[in-house]
N, C-alpha and C. Protein backbone atom coordinates (compact mmCIF):
# COMPACT_ATOMS: atom_id res chain seq x y z
N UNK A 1 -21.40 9.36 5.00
CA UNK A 1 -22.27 8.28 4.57
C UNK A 1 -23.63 8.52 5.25
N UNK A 2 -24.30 8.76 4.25
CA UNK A 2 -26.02 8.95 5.07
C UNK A 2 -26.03 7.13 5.45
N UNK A 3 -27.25 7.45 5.93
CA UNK A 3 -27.98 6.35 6.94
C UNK A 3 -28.85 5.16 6.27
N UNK A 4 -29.07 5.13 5.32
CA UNK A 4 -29.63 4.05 3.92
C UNK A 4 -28.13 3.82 3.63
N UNK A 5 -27.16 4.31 3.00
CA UNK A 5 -25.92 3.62 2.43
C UNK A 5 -25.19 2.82 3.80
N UNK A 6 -25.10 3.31 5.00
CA UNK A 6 -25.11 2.96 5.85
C UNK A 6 -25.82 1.13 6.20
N UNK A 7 -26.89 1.30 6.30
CA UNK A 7 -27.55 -0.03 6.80
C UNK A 7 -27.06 -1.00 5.04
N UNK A 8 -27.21 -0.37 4.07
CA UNK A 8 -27.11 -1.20 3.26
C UNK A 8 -25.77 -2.13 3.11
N UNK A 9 -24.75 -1.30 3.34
CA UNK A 9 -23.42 -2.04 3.72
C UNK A 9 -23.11 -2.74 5.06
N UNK A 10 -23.75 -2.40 6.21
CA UNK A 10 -23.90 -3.11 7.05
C UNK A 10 -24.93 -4.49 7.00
N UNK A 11 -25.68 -4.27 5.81
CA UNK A 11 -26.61 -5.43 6.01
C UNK A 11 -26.33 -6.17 4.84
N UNK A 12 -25.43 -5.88 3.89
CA UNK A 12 -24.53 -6.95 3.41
C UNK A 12 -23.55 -7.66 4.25
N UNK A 13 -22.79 -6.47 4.83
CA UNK A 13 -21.69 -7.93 5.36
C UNK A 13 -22.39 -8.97 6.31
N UNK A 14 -23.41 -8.21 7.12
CA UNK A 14 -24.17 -9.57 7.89
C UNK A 14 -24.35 -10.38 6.96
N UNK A 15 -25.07 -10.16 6.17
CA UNK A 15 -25.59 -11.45 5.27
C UNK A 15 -24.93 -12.49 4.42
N UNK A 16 -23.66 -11.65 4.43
CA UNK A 16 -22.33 -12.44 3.68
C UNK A 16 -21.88 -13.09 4.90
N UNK A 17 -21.91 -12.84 6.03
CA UNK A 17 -21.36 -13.24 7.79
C UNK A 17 -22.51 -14.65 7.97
N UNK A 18 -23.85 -14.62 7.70
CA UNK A 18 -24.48 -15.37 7.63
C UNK A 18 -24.46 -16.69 6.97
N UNK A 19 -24.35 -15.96 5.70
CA UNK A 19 -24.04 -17.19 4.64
C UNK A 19 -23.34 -17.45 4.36
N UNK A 20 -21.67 -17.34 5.21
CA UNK A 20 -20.42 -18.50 5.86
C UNK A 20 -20.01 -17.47 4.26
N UNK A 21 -19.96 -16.60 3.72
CA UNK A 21 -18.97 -15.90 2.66
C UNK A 21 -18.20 -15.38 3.22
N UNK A 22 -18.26 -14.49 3.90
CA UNK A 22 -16.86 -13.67 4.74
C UNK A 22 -16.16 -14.15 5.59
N UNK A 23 -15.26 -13.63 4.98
CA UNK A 23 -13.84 -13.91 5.62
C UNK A 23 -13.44 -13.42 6.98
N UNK A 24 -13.52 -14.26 7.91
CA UNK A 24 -12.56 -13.85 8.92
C UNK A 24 -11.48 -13.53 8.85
N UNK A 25 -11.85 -12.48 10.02
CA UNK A 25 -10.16 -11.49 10.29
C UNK A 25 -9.47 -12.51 10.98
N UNK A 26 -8.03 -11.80 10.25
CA UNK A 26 -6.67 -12.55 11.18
C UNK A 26 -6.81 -12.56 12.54
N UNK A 27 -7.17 -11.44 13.03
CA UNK A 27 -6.45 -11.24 14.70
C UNK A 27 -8.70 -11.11 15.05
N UNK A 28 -9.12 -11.85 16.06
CA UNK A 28 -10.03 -11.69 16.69
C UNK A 28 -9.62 -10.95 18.00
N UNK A 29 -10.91 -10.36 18.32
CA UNK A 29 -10.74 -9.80 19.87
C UNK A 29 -11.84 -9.85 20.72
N UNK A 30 -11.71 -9.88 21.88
CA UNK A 30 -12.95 -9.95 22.44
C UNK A 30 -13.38 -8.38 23.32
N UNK A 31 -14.32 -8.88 23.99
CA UNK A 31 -14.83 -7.45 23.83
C UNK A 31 -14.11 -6.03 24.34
N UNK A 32 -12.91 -6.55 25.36
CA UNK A 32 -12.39 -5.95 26.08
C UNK A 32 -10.99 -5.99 25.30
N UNK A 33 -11.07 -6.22 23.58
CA UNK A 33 -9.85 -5.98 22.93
C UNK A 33 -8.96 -6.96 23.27
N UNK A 34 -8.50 -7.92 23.58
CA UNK A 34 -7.78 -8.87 23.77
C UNK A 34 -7.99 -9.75 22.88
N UNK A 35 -6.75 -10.40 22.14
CA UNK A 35 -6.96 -11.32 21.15
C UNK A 35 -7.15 -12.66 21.76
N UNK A 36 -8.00 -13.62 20.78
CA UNK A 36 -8.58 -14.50 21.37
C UNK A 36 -7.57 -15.40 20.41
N UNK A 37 -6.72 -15.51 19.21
CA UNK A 37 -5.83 -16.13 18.61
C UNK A 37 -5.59 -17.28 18.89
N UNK A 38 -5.18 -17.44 20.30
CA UNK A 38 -3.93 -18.27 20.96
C UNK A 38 -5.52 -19.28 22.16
N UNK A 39 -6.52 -18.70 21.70
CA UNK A 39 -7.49 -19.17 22.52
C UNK A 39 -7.92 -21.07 22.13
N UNK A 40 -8.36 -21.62 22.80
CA UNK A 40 -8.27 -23.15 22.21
C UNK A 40 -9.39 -22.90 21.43
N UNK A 41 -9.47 -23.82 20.57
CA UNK A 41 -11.13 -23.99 19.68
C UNK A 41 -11.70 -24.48 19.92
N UNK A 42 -12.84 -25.15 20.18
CA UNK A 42 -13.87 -25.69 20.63
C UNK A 42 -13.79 -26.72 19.45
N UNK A 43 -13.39 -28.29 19.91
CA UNK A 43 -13.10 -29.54 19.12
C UNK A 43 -14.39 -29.39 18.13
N UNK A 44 -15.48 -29.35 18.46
CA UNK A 44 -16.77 -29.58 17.75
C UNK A 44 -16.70 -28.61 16.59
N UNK A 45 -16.34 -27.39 16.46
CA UNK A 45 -16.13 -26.27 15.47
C UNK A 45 -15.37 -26.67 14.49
N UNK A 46 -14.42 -27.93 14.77
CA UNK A 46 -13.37 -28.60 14.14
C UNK A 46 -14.07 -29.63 12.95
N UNK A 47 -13.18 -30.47 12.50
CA UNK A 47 -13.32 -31.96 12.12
C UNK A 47 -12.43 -32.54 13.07
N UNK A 48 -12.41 -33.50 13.18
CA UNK A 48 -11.67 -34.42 13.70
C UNK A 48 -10.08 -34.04 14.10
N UNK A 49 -9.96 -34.34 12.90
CA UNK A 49 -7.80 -33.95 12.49
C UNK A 49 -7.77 -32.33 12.92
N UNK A 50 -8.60 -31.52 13.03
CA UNK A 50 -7.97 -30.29 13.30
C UNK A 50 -8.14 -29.04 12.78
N UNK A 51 -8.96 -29.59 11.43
CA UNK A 51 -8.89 -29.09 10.02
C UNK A 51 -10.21 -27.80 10.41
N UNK A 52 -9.86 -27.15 9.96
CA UNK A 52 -11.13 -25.68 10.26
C UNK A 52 -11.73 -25.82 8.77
N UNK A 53 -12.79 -26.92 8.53
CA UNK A 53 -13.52 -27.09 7.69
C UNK A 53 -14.28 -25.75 6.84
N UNK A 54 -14.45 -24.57 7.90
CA UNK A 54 -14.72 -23.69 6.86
C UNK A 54 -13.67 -23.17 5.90
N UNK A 55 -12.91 -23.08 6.18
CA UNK A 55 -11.26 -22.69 5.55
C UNK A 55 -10.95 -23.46 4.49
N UNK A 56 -11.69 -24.81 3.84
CA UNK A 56 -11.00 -25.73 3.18
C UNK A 56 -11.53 -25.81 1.71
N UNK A 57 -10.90 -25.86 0.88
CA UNK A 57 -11.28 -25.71 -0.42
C UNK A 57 -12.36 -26.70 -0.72
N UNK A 58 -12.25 -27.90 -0.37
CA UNK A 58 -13.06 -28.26 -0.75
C UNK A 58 -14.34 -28.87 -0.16
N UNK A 59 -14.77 -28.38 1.01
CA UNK A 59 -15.34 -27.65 1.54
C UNK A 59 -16.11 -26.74 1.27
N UNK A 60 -15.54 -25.18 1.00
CA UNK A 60 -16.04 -24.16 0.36
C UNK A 60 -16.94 -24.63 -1.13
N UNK A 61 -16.18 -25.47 -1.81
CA UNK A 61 -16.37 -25.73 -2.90
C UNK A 61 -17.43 -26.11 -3.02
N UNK A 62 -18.20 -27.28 -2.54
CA UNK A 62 -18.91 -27.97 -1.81
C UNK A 62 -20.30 -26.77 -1.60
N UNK A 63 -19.87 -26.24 -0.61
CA UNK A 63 -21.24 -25.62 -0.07
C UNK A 63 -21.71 -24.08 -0.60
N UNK A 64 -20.53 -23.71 -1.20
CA UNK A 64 -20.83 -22.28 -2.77
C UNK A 64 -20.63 -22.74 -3.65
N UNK A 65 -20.51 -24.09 -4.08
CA UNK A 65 -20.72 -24.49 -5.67
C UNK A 65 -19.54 -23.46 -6.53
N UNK A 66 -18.30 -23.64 -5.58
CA UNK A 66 -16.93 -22.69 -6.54
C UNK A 66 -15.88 -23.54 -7.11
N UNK A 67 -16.34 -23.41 -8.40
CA UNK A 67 -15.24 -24.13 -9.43
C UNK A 67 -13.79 -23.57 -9.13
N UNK A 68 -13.08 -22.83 -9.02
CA UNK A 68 -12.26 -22.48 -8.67
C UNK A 68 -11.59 -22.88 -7.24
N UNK A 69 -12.13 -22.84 -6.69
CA UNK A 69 -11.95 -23.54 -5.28
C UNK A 69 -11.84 -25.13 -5.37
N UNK A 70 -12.35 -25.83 -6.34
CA UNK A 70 -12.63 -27.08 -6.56
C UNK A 70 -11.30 -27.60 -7.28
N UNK A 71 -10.92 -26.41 -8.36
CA UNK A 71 -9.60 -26.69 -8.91
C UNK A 71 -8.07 -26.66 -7.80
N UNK A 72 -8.15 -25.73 -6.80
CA UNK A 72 -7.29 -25.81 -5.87
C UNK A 72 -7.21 -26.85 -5.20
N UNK A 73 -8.08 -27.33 -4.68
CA UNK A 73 -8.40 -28.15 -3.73
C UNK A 73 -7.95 -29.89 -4.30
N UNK A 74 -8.39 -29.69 -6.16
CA UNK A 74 -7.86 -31.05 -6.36
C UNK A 74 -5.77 -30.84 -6.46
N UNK A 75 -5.83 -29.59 -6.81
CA UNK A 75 -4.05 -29.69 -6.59
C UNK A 75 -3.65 -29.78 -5.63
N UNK A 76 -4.18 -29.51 -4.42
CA UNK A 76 -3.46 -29.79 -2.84
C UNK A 76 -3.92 -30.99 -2.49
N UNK A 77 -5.22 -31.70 -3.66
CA UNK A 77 -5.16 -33.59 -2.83
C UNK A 77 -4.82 -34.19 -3.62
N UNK A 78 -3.72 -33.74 -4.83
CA UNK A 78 -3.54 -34.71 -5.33
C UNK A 78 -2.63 -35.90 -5.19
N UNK A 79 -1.63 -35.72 -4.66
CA UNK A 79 -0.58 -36.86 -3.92
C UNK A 79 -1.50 -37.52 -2.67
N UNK A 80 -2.28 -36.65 -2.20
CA UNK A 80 -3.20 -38.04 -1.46
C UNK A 80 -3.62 -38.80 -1.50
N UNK A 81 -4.58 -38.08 -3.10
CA UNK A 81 -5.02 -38.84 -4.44
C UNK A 81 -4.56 -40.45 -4.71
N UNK A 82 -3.28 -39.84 -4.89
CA UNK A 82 -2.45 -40.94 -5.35
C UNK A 82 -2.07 -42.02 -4.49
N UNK A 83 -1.20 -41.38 -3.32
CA UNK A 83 -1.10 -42.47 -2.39
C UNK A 83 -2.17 -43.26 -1.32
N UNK A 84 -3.22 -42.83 -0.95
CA UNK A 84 -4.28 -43.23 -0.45
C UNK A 84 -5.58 -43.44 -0.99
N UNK A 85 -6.04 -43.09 -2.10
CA UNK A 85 -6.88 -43.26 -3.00
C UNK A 85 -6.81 -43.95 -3.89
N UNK A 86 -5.59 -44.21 -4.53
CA UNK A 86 -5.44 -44.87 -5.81
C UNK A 86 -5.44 -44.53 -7.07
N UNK A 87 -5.86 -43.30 -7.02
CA UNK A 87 -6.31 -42.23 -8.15
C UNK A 87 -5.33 -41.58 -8.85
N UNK A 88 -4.67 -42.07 -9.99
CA UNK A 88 -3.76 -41.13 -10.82
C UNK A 88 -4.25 -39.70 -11.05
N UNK A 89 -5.46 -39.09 -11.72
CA UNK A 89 -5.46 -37.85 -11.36
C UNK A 89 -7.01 -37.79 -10.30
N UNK A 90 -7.09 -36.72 -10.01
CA UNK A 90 -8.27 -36.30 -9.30
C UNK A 90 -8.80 -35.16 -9.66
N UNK A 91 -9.83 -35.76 -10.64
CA UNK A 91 -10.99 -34.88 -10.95
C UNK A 91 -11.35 -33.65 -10.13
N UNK A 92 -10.86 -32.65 -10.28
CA UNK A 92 -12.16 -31.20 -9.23
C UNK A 92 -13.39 -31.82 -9.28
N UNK A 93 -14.29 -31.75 -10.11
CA UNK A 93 -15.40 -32.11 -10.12
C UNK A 93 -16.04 -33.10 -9.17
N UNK A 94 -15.49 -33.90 -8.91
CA UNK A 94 -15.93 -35.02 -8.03
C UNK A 94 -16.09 -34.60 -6.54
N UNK A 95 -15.26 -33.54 -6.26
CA UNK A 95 -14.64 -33.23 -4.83
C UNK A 95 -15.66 -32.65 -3.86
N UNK A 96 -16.63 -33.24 -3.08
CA UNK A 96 -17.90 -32.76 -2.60
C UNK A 96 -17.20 -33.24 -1.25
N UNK A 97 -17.67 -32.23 -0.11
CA UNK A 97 -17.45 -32.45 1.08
C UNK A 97 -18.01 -31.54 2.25
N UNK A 98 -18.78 -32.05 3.10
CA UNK A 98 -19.43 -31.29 3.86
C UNK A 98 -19.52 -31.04 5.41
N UNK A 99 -17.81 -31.36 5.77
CA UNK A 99 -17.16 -31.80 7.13
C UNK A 99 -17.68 -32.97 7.65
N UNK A 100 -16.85 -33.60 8.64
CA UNK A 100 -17.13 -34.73 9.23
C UNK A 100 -17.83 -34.76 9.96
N UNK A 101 -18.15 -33.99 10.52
CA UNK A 101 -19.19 -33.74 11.67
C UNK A 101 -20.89 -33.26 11.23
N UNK A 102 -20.91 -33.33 9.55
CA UNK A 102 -22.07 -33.04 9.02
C UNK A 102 -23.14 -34.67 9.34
N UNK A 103 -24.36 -34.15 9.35
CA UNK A 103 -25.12 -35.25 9.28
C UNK A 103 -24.89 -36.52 7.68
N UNK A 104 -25.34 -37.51 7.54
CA UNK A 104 -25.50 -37.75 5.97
C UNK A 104 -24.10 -38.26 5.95
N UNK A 105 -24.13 -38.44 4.11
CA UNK A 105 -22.78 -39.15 3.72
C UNK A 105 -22.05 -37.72 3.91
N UNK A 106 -20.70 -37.84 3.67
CA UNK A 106 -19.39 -37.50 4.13
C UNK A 106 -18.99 -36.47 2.78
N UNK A 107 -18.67 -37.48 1.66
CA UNK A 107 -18.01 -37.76 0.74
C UNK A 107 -18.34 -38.34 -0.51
N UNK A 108 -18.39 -37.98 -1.54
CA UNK A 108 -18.89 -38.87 -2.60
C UNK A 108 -18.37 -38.58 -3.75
N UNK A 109 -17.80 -39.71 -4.64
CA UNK A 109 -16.69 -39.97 -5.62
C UNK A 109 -15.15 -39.96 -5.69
N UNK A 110 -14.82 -39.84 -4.22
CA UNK A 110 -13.36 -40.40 -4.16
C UNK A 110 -12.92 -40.57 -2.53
N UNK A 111 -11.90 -40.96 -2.20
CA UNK A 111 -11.71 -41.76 -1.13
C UNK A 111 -12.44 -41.58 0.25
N UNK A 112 -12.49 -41.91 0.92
CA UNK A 112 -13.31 -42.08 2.31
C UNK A 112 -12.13 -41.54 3.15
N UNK A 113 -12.21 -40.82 4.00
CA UNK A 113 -11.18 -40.07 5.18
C UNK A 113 -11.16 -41.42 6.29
N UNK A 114 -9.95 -41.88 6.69
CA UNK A 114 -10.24 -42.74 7.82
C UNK A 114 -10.31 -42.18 9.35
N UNK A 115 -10.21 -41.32 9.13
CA UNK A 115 -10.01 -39.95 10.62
C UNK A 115 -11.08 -40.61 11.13
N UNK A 116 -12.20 -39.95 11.03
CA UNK A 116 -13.45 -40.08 11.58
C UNK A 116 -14.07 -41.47 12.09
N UNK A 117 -13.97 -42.75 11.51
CA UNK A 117 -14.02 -43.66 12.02
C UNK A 117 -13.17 -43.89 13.18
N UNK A 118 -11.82 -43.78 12.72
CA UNK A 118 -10.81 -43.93 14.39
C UNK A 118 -11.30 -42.98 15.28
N UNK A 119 -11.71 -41.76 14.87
CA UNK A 119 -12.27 -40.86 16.13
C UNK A 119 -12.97 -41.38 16.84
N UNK A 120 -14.54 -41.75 15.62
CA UNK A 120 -15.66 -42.19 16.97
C UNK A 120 -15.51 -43.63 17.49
N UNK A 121 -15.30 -44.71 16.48
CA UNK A 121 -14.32 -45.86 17.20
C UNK A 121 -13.90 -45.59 18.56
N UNK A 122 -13.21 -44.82 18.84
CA UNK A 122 -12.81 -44.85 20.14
C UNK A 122 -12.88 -43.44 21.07
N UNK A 123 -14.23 -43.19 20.53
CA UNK A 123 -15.05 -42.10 21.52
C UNK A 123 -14.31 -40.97 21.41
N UNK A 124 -13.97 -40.19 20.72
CA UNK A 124 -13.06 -38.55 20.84
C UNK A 124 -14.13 -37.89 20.36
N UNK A 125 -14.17 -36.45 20.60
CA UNK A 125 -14.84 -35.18 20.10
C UNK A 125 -13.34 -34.68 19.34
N UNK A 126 -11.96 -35.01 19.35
CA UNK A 126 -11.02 -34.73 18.68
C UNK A 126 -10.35 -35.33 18.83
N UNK A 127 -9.14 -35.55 17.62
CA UNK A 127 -7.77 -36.57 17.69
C UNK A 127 -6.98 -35.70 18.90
N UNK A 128 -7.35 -34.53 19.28
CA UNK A 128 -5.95 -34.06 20.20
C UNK A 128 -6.57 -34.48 21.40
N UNK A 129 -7.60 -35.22 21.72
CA UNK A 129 -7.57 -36.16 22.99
C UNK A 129 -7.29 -37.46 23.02
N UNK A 130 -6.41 -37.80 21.72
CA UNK A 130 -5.85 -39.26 21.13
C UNK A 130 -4.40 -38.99 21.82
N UNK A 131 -4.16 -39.91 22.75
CA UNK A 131 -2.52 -39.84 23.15
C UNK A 131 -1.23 -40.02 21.97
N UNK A 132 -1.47 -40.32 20.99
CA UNK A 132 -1.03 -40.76 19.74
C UNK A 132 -1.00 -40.21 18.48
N UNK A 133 -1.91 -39.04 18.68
CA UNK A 133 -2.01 -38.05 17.48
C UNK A 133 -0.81 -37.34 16.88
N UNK A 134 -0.19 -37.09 17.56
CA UNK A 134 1.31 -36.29 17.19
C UNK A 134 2.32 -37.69 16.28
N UNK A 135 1.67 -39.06 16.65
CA UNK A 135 2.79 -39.70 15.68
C UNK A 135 1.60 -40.19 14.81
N UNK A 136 0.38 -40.07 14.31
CA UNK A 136 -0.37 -40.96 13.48
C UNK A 136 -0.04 -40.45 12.20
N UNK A 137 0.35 -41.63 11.43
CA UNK A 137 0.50 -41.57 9.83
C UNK A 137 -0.67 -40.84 9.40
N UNK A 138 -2.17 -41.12 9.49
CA UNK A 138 -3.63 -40.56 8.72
C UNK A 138 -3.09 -39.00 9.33
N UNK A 139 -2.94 -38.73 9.91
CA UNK A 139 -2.99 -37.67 10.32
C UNK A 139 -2.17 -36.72 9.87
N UNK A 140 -0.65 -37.57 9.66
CA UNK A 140 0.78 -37.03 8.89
C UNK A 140 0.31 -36.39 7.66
N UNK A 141 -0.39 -37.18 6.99
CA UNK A 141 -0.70 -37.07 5.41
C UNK A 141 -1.98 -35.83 5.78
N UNK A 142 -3.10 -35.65 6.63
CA UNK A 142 -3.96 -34.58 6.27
C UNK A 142 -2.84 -33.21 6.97
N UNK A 143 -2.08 -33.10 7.66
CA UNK A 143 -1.47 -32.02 7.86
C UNK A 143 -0.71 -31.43 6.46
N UNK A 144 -0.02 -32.53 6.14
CA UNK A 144 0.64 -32.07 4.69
C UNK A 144 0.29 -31.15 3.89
N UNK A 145 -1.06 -31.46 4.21
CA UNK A 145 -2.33 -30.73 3.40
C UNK A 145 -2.83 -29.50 3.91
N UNK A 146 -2.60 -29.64 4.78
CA UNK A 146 -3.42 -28.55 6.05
C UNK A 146 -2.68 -28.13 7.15
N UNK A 147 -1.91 -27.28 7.20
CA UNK A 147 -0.52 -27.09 8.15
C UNK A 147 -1.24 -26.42 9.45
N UNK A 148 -2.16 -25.58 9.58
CA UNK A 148 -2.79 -25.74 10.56
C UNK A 148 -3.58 -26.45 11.42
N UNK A 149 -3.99 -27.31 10.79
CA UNK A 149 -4.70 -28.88 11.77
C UNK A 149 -3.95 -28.71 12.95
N UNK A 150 -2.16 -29.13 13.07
CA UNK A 150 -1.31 -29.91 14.35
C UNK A 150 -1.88 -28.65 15.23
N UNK A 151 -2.02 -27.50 14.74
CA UNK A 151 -1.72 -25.62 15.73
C UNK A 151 -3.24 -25.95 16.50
N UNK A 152 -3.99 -26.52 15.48
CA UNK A 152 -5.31 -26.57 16.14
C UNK A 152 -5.49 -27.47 17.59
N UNK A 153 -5.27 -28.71 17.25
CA UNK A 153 -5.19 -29.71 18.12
C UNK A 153 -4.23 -29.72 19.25
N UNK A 154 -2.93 -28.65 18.85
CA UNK A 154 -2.43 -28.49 20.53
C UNK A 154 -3.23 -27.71 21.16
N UNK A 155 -3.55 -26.19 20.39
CA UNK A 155 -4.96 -25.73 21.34
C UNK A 155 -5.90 -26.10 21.58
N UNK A 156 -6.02 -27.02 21.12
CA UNK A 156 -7.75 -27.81 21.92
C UNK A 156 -6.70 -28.87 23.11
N UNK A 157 -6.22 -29.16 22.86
CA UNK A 157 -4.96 -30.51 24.16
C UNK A 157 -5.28 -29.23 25.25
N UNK A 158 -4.25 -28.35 24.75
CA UNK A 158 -3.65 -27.13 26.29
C UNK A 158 -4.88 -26.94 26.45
N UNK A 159 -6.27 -26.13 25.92
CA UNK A 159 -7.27 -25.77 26.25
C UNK A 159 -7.93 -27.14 27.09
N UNK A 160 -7.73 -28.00 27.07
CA UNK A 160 -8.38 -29.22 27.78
C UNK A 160 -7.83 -29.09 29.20
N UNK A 161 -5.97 -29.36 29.09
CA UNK A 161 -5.63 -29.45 30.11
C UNK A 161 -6.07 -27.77 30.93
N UNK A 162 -6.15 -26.62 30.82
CA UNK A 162 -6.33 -25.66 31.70
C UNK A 162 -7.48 -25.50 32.39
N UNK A 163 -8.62 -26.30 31.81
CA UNK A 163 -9.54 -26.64 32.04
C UNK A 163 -9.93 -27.08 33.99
């Protein structure tokens, strides 16, 4: 590979790295090769519940304008839809979301997340500094959804306590 094909593929993936397109690798390492995996996350990188907002369909959907992503995202909320929304079906289209921790509205054209109010209500940077998180119903129902949230929030707990 000469040295122009070179920078040019290197200066795509930055720019795809930039503009939140690429995909993170499974296994991170740090510089000395050690995986950082099992490392806690930094609550703020989070939402609230746990949820790795870049990872989330609708989310993604949201901030690359991906119809496809928008269609997933209404099949994995749709029993949420239903039971917490009220919503027999749930439109993709409607599904705009720009994490909880974004400035501005939240959410717009279907239900309101109650996470985030109980968070700052009672002062957390995360539910895994809620003594109560492991039994909260709101929380039951976004894991359902999101099976990594609980993995998140014990590593931010243990990462607190080693602290």
């Amino acid at each position: 590979m000469n040295r122009r094909d070179f920078l040019r593929c290197v200066g795509c993936a930055a720019a795809a790295a930039i503009a939140g397109c690429a995909r993170p690798s499974a296994s991170r390492t740090t510089g000395a090769g050690m995986s950082t995996d099992s490392a806690a996350p930094k609550p703020e990188d989070l939402s609230y519940c746990g949820v790795d907002c870049k990872s989330c369909d609708v989310f993604k959907a949201t901030v690359h304008g991906d119809r496809e992503a928008r269609t997933r995202a209404a099949r994995l909320w749709a029993k949420t839809a239903r039971q917490h929304w009220r919503m027999e079906e749930l439109d993709p289209m409607i599904l705009d979301c720009r994490g909880c921790r974004a400035p501005g509205p939240k959410h717009k054209g279907y239900g309101r997340c109650p996470v985030t109010p109980c968070a700052q209500k009672r002062n957390l940077v995360s539910c895994a500094f809620c003594g109560e998180w492991q039994h909260c119903e709101i929380l039951n129902d976004i894991f359902a959804n999101n099976p990594e949230a609980p993995g998140n929030l014990r590593r931010i707990a243990a990462g607190a306590r080693d602290r």
